[in-house]
C-alpha atoms as a PDB file:
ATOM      1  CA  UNK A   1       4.984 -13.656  15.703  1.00  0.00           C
ATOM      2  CA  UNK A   2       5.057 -13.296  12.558  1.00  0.00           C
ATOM      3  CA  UNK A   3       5.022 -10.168   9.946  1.00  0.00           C
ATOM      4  CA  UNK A   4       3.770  -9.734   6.108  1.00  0.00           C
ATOM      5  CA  UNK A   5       5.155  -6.121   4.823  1.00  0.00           C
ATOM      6  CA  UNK A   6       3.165  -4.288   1.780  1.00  0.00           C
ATOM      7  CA  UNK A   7       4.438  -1.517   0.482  1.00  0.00           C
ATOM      8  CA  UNK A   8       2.200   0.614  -1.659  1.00  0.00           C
ATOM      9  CA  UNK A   9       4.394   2.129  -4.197  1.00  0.00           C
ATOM     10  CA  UNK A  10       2.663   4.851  -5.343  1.00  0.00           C
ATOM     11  CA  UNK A  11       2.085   6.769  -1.686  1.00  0.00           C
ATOM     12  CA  UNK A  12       6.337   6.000  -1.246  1.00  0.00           C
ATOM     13  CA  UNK A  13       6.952   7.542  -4.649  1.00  0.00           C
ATOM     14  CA  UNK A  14       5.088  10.243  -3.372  1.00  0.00           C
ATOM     15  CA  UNK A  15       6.551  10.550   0.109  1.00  0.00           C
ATOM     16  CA  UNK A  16      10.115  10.394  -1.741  1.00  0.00           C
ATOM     17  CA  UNK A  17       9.778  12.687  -4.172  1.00  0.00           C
ATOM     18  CA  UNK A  18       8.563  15.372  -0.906  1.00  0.00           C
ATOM     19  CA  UNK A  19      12.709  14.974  -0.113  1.00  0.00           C
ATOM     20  CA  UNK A  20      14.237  14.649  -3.415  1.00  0.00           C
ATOM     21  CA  UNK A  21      14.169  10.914  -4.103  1.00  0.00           C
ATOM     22  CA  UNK A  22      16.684   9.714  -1.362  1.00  0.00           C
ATOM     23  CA  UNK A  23      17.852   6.301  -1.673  1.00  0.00           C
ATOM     24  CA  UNK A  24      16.632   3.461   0.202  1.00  0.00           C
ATOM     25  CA  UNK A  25      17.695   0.906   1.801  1.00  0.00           C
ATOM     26  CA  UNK A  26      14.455  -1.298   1.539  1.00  0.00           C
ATOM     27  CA  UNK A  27      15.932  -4.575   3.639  1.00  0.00           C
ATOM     28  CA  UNK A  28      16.432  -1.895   6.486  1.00  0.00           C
ATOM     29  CA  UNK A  29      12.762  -0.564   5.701  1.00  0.00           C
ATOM     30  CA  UNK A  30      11.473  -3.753   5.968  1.00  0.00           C
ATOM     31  CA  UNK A  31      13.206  -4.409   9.192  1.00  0.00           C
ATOM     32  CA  UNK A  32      12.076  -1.098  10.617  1.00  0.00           C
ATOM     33  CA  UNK A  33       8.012  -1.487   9.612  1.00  0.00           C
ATOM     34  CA  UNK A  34       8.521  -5.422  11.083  1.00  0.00           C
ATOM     35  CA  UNK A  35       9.128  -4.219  14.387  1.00  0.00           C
ATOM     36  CA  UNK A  36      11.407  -6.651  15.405  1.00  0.00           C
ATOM     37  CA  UNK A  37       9.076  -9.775  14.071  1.00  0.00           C
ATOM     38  CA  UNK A  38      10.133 -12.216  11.672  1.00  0.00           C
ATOM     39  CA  UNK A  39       9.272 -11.169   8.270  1.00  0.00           C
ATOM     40  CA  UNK A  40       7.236 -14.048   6.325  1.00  0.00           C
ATOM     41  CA  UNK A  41       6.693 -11.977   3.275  1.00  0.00           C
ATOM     42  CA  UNK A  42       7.053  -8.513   1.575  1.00  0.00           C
ATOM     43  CA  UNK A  43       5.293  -7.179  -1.365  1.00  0.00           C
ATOM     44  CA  UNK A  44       5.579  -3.800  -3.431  1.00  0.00           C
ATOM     45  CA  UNK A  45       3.385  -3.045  -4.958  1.00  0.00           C
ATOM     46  CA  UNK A  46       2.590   0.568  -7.611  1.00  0.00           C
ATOM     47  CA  UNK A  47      -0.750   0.580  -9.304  1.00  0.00           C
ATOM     48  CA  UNK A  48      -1.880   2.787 -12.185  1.00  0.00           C
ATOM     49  CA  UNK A  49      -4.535   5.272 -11.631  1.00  0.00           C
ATOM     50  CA  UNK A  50      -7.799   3.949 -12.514  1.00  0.00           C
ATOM     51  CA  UNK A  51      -8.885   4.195 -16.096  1.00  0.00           C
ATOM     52  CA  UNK A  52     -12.210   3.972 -16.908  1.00  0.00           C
ATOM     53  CA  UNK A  53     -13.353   2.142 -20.422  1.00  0.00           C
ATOM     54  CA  UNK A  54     -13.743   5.229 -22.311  1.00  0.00           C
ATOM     55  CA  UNK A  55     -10.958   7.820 -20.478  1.00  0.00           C
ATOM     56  CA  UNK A  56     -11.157  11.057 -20.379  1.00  0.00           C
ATOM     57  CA  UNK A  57      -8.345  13.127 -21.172  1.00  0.00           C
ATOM     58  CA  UNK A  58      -7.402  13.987 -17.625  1.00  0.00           C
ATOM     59  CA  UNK A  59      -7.385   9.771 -17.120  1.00  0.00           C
ATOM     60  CA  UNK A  60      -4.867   9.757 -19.631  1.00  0.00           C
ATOM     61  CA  UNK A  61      -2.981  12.479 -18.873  1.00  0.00           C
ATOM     62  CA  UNK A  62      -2.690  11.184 -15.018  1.00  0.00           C
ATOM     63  CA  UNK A  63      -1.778   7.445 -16.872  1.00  0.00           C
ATOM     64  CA  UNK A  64       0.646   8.972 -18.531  1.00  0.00           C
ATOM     65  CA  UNK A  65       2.550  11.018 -15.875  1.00  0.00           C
ATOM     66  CA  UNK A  66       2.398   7.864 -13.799  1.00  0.00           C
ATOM     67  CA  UNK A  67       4.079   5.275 -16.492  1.00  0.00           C
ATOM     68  CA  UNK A  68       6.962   7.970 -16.868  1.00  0.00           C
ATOM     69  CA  UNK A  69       7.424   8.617 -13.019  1.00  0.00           C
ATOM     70  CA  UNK A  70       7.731   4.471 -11.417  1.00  0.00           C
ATOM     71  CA  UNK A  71      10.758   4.190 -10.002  1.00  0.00           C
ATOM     72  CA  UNK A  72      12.982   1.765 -11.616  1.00  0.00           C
END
């Protein structure tokens, strides 16, 4: 069997920033979450907070904090 890993960016950046931003080793990550399966594919992925056509100023604000807080 076979294994496709997504990673949703946003709920990680969250999780890391809980214990200080630790570094990570994402090919061991990936091995881990494959459970032993070959890994086809893995995908990261971090999307923006929705944003509707007109935003509000809490939209923006939330935008904002988000553009300044991806990791790199």
């Amino acid at each position: 069997m076979r294994a496709v890993i997504f990673i949703d960016g946003g709920y990680l950046e969250k999780v890391l920033n809980y214990y200080r931003n630790p570094k990570i080793d994402f090919n061991k990550l990936v091995e881990k979450l494959s459970g032993g399966r070959e890994v086809l594919r893995t995908y990261y992925y971090h999307c923006l907070p929705y944003k509707s056509a007109e935003p509000t100023e809490e939209e923006t604000k939330s935008i904002a904090r988000e553009k300044n807080s991806i990791i790199r």
